[in-house]
PDB file of N, CA and C in Angstrom:
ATOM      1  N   UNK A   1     -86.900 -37.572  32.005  1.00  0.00           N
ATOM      2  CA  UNK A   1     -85.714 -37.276  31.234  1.00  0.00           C
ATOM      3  C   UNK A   1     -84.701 -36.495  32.072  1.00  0.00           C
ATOM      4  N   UNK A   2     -85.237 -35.444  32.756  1.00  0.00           N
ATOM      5  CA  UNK A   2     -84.078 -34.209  33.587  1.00  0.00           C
ATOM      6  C   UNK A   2     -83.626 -35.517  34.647  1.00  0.00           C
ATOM      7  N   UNK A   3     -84.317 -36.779  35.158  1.00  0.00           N
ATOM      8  CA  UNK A   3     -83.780 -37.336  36.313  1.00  0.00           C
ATOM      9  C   UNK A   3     -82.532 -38.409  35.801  1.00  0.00           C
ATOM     10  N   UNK A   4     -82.804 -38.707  34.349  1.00  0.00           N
ATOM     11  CA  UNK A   4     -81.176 -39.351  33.458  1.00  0.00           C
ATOM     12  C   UNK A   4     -80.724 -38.864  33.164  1.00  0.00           C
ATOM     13  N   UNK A   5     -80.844 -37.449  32.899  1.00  0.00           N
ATOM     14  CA  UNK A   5     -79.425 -36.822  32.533  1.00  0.00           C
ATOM     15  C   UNK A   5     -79.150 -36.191  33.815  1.00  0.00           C
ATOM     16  N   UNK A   6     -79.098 -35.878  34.842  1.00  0.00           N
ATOM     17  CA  UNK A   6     -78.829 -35.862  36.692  1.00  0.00           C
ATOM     18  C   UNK A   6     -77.848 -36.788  36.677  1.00  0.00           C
ATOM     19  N   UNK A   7     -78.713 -38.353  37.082  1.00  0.00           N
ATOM     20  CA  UNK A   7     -77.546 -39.407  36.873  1.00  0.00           C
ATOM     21  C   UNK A   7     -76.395 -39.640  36.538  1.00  0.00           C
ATOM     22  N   UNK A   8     -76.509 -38.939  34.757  1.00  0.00           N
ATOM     23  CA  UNK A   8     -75.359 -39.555  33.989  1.00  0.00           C
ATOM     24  C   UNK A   8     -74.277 -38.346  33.919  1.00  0.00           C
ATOM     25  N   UNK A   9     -74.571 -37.105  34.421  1.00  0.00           N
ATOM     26  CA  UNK A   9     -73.521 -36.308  35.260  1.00  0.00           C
ATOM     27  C   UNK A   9     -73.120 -36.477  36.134  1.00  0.00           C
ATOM     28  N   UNK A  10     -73.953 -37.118  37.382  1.00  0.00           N
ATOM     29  CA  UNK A  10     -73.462 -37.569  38.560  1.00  0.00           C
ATOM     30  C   UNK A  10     -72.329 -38.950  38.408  1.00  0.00           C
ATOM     31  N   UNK A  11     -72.927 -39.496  37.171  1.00  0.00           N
ATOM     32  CA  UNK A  11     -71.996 -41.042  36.689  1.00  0.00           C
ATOM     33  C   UNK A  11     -70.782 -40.052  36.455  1.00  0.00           C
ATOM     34  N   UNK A  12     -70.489 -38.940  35.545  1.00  0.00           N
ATOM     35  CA  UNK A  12     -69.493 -38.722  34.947  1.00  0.00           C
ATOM     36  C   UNK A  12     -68.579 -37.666  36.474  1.00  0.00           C
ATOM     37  N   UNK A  13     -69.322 -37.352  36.926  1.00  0.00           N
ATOM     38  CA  UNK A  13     -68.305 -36.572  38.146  1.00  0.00           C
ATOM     39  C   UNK A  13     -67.744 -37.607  39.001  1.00  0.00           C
ATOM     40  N   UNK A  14     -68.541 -38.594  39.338  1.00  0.00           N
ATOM     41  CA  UNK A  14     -68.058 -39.428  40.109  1.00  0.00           C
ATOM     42  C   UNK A  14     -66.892 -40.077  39.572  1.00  0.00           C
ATOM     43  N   UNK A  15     -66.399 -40.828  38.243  1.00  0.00           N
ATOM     44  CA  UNK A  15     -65.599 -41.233  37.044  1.00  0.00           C
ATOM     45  C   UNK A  15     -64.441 -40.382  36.807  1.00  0.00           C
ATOM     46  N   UNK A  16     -64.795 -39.087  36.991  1.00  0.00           N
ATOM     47  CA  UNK A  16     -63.633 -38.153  37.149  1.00  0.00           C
ATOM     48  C   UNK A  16     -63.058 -37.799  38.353  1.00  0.00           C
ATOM     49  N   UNK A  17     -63.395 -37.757  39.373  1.00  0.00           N
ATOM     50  CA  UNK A  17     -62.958 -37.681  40.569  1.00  0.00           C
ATOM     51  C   UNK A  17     -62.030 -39.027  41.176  1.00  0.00           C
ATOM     52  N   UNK A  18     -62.443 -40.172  40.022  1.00  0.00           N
ATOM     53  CA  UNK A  18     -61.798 -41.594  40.103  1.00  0.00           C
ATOM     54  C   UNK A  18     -60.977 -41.666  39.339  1.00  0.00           C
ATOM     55  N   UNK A  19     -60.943 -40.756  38.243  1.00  0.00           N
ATOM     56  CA  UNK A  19     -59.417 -40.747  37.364  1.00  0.00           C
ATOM     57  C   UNK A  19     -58.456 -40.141  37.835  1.00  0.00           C
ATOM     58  N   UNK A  20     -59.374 -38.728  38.681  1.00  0.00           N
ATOM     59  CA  UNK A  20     -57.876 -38.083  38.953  1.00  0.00           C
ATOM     60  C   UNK A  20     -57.198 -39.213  40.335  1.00  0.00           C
ATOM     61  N   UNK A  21     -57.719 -39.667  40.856  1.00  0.00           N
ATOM     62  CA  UNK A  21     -57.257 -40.258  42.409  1.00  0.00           C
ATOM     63  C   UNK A  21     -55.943 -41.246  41.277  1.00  0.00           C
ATOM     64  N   UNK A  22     -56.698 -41.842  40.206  1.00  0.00           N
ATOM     65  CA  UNK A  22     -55.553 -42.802  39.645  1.00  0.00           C
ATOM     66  C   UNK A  22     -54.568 -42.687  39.242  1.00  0.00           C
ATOM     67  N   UNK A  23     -54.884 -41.090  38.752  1.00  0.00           N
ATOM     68  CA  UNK A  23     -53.420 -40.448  38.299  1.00  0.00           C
ATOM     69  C   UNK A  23     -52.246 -39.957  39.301  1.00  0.00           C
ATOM     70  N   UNK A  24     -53.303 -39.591  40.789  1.00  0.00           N
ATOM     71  CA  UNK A  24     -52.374 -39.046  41.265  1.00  0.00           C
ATOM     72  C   UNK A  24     -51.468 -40.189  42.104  1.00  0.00           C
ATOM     73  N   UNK A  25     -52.399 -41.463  42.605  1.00  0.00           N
ATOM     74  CA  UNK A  25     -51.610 -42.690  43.147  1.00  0.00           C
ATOM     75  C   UNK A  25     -50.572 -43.079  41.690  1.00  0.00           C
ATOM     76  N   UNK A  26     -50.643 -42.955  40.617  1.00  0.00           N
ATOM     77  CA  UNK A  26     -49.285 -43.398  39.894  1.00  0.00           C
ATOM     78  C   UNK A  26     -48.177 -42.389  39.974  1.00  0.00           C
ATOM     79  N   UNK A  27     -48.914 -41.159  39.437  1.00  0.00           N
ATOM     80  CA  UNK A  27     -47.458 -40.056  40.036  1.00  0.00           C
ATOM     81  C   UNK A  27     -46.971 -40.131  41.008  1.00  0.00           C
ATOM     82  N   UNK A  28     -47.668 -40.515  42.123  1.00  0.00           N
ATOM     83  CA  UNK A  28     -46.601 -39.847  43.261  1.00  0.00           C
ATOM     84  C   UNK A  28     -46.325 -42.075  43.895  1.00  0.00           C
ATOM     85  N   UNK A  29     -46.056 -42.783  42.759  1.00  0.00           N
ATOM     86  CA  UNK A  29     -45.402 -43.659  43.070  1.00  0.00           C
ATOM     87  C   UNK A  29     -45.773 -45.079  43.433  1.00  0.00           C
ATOM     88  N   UNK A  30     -46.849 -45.363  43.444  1.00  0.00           N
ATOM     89  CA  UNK A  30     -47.484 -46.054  43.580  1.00  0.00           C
ATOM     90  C   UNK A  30     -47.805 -47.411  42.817  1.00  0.00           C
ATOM     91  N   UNK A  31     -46.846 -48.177  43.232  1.00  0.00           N
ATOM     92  CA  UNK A  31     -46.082 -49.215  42.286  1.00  0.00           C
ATOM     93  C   UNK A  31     -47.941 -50.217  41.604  1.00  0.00           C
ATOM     94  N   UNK A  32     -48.489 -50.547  42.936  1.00  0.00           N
ATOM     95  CA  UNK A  32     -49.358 -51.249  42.310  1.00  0.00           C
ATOM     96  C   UNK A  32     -50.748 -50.405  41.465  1.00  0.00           C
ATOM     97  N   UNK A  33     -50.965 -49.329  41.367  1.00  0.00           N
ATOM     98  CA  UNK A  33     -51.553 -48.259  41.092  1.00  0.00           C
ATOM     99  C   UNK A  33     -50.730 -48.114  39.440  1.00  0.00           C
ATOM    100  N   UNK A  34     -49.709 -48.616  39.645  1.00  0.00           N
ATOM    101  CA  UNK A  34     -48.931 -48.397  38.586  1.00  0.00           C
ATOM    102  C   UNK A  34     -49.166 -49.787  37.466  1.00  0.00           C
ATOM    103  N   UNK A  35     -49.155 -50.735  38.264  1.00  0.00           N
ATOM    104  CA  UNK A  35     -49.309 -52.327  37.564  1.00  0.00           C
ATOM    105  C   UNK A  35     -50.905 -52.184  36.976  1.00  0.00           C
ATOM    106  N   UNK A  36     -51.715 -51.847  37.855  1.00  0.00           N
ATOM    107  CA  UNK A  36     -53.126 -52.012  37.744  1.00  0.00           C
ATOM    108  C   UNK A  36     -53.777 -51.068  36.478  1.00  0.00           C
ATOM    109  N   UNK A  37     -53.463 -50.535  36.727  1.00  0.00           N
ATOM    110  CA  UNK A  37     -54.364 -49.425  36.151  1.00  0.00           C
ATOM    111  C   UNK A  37     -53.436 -49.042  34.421  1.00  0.00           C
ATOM    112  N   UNK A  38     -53.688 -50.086  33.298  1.00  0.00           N
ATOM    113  CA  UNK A  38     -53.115 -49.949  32.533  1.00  0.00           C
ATOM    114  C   UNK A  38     -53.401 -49.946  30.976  1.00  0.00           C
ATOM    115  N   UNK A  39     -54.736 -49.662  31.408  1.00  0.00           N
ATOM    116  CA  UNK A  39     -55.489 -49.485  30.167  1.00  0.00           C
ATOM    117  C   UNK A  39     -55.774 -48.044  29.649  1.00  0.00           C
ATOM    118  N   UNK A  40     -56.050 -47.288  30.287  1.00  0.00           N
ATOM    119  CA  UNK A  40     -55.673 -45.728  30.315  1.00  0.00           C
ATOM    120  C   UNK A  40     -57.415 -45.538  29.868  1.00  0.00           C
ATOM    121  N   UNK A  41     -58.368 -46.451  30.647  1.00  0.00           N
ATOM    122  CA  UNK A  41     -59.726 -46.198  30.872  1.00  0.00           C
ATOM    123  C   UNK A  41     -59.870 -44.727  30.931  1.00  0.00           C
ATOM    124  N   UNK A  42     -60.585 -43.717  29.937  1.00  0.00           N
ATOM    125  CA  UNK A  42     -60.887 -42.401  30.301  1.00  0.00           C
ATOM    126  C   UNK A  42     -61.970 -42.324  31.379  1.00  0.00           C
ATOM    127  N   UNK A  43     -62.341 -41.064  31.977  1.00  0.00           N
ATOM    128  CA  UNK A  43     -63.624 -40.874  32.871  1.00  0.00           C
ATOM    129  C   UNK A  43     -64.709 -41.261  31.534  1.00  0.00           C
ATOM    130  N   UNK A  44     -64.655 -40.864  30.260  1.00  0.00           N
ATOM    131  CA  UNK A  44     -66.021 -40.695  29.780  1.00  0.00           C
ATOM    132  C   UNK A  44     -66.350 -42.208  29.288  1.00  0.00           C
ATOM    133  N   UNK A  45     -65.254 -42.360  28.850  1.00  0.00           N
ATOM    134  CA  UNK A  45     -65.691 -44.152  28.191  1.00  0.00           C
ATOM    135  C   UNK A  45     -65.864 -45.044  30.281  1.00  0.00           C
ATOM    136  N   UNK A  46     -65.384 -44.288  30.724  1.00  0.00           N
ATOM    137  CA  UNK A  46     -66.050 -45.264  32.073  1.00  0.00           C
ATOM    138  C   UNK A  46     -67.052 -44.846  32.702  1.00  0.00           C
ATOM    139  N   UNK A  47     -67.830 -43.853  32.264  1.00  0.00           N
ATOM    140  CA  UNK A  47     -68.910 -43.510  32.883  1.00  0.00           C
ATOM    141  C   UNK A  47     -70.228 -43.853  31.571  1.00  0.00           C
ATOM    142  N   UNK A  48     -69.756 -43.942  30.543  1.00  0.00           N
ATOM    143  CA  UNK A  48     -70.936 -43.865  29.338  1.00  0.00           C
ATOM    144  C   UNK A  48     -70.980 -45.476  28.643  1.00  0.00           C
ATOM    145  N   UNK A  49     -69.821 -46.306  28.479  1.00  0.00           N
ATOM    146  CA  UNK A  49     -69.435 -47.491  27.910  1.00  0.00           C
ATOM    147  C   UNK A  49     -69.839 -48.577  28.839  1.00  0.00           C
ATOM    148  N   UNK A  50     -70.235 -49.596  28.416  1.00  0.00           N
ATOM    149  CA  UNK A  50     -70.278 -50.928  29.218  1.00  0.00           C
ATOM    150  C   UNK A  50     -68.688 -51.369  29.113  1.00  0.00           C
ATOM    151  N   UNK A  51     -67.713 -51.317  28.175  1.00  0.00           N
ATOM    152  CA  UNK A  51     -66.911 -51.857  27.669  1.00  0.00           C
ATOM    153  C   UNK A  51     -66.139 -50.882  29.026  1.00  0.00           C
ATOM    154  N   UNK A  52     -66.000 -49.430  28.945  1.00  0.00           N
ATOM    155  CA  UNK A  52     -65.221 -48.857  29.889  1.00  0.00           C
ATOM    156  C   UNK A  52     -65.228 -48.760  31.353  1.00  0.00           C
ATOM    157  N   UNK A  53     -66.861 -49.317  31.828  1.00  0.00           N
ATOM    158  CA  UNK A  53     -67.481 -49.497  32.504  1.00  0.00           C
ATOM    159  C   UNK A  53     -66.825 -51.013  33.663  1.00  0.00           C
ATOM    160  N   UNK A  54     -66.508 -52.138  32.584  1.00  0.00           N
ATOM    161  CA  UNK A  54     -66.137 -53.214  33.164  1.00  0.00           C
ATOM    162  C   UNK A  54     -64.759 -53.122  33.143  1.00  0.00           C
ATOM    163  N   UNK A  55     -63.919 -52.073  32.030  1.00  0.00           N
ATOM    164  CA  UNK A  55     -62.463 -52.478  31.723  1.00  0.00           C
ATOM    165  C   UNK A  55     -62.245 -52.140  33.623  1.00  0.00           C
ATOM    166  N   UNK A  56     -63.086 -50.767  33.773  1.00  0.00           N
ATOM    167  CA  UNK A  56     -62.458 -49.786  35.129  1.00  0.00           C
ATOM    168  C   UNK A  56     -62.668 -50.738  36.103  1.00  0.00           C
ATOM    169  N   UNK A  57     -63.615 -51.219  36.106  1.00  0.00           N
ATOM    170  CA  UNK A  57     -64.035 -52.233  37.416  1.00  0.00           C
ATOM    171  C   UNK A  57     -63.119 -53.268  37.521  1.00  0.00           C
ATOM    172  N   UNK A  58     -62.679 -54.084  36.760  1.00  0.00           N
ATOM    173  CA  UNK A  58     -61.488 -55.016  36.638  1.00  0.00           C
ATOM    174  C   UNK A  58     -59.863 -54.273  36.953  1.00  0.00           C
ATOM    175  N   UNK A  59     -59.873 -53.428  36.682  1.00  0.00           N
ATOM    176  CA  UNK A  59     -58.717 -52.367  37.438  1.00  0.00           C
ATOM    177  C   UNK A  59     -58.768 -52.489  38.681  1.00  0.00           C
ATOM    178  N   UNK A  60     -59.963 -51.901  38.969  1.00  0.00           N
ATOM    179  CA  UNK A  60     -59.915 -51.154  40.390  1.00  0.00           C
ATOM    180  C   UNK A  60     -60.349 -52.797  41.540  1.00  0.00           C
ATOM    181  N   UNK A  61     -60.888 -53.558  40.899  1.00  0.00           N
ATOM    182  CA  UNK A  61     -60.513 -54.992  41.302  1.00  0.00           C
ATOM    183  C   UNK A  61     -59.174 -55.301  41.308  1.00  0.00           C
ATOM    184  N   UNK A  62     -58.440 -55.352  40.652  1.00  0.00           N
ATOM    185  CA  UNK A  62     -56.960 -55.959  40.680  1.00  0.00           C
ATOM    186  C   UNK A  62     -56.092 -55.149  41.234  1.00  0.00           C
ATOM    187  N   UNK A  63     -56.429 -53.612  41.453  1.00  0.00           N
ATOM    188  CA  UNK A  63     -55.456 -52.759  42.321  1.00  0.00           C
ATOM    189  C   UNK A  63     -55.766 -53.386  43.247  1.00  0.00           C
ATOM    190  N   UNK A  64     -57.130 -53.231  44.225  1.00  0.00           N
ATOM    191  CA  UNK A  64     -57.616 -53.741  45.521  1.00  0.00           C
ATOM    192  C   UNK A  64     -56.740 -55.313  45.936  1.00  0.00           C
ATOM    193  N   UNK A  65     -56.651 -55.955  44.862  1.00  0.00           N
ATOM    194  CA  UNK A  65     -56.064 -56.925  44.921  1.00  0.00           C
ATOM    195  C   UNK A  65     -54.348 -57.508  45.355  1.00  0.00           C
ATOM    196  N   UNK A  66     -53.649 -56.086  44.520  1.00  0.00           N
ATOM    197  CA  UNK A  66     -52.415 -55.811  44.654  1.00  0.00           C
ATOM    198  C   UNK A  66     -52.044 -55.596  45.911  1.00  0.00           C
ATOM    199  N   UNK A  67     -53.021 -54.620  46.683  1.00  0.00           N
ATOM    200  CA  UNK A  67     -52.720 -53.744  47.410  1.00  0.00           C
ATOM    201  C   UNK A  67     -52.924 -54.649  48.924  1.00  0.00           C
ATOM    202  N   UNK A  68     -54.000 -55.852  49.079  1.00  0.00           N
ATOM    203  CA  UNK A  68     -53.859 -56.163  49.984  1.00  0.00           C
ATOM    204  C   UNK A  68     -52.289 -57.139  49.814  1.00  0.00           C
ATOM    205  N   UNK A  69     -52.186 -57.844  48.724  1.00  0.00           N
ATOM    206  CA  UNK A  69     -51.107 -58.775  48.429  1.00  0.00           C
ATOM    207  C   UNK A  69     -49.780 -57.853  48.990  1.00  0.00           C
ATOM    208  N   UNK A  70     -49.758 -56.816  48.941  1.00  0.00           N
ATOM    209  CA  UNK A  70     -48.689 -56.041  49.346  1.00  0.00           C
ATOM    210  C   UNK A  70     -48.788 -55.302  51.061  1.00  0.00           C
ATOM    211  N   UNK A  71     -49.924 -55.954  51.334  1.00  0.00           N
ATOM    212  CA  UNK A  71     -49.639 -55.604  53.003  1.00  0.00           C
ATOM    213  C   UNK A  71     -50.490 -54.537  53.176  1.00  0.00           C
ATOM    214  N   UNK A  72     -51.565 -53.650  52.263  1.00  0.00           N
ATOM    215  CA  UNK A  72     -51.837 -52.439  52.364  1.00  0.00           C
ATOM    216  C   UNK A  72     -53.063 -52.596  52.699  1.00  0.00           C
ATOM    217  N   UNK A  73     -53.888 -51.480  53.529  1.00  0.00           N
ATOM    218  CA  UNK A  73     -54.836 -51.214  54.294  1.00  0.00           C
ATOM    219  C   UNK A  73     -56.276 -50.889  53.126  1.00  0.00           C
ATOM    220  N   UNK A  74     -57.586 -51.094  53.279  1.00  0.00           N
ATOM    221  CA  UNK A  74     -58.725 -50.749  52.360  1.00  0.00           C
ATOM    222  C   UNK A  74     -58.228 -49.232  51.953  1.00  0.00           C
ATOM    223  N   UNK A  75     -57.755 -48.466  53.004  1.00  0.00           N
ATOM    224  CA  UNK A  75     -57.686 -47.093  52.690  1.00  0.00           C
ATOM    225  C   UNK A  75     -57.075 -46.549  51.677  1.00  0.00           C
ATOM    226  N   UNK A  76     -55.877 -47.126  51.269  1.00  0.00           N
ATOM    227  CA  UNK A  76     -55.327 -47.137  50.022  1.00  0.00           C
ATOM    228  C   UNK A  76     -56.546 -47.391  48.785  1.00  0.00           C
ATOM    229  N   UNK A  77     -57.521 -48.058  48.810  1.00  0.00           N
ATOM    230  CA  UNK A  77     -58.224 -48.059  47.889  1.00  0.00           C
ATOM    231  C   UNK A  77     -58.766 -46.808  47.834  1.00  0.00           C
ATOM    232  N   UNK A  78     -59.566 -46.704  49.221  1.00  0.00           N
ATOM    233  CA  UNK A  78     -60.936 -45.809  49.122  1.00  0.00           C
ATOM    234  C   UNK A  78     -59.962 -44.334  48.626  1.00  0.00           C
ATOM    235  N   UNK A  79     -58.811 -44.141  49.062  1.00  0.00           N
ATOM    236  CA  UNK A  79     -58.390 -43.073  48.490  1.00  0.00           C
ATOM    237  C   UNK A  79     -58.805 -42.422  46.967  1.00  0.00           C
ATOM    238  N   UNK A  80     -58.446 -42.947  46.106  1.00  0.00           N
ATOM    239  CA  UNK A  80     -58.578 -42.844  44.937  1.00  0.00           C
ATOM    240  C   UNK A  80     -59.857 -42.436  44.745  1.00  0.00           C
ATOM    241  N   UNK A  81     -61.148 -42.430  45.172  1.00  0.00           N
ATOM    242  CA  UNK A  81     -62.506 -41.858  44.769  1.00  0.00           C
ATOM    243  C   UNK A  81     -62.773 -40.476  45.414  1.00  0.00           C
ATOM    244  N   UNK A  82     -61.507 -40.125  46.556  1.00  0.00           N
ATOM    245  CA  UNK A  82     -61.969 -38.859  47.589  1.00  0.00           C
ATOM    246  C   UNK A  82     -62.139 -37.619  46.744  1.00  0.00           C
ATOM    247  N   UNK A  83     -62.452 -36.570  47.468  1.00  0.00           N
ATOM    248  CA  UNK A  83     -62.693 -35.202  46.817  1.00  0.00           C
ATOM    249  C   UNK A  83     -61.424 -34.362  47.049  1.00  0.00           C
TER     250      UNK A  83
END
């Protein structure tokens, strides 16, 4: 039991550390960050939901997507999960 609930904090820090990256690539301008990400997936419904689980993954698929279509480097992705 203590080793699933470990996990499903580690699910939820990781989920939050991925919301804030999303928020901060739309604030500071980030046109396809802006297209993509438009469901307003929370950390908790994407760390606890299958439903929030796939909405986020289909995001963060179609940013990746944007982003090469627009000339941009993996790094632009991996950004969004950093600390």
């Amino acid at each position: 039991m203590f080793r699933r609930l470990r996990d499903t904090v580690t699910e939820v820090q990781g989920h939050r550390r991925l919301t804030r990256g999303i928020t901060e690539a739309v604030a500071s301008g980030d046109q396809e960050a802006r297209d993509a990400f438009t469901s307003g997936t929370g950390t908790l419904a994407a760390a606890l939901t299958r439903r929030g689980r796939d909405r986020r993954g289909a995001e963060i698929y179609d940013y990746g997507t944007r982003v090469a279509a627009a000339g941009g480097g993996p790094e632009r992705v991996h950004r969004l999960a950093r600390d």
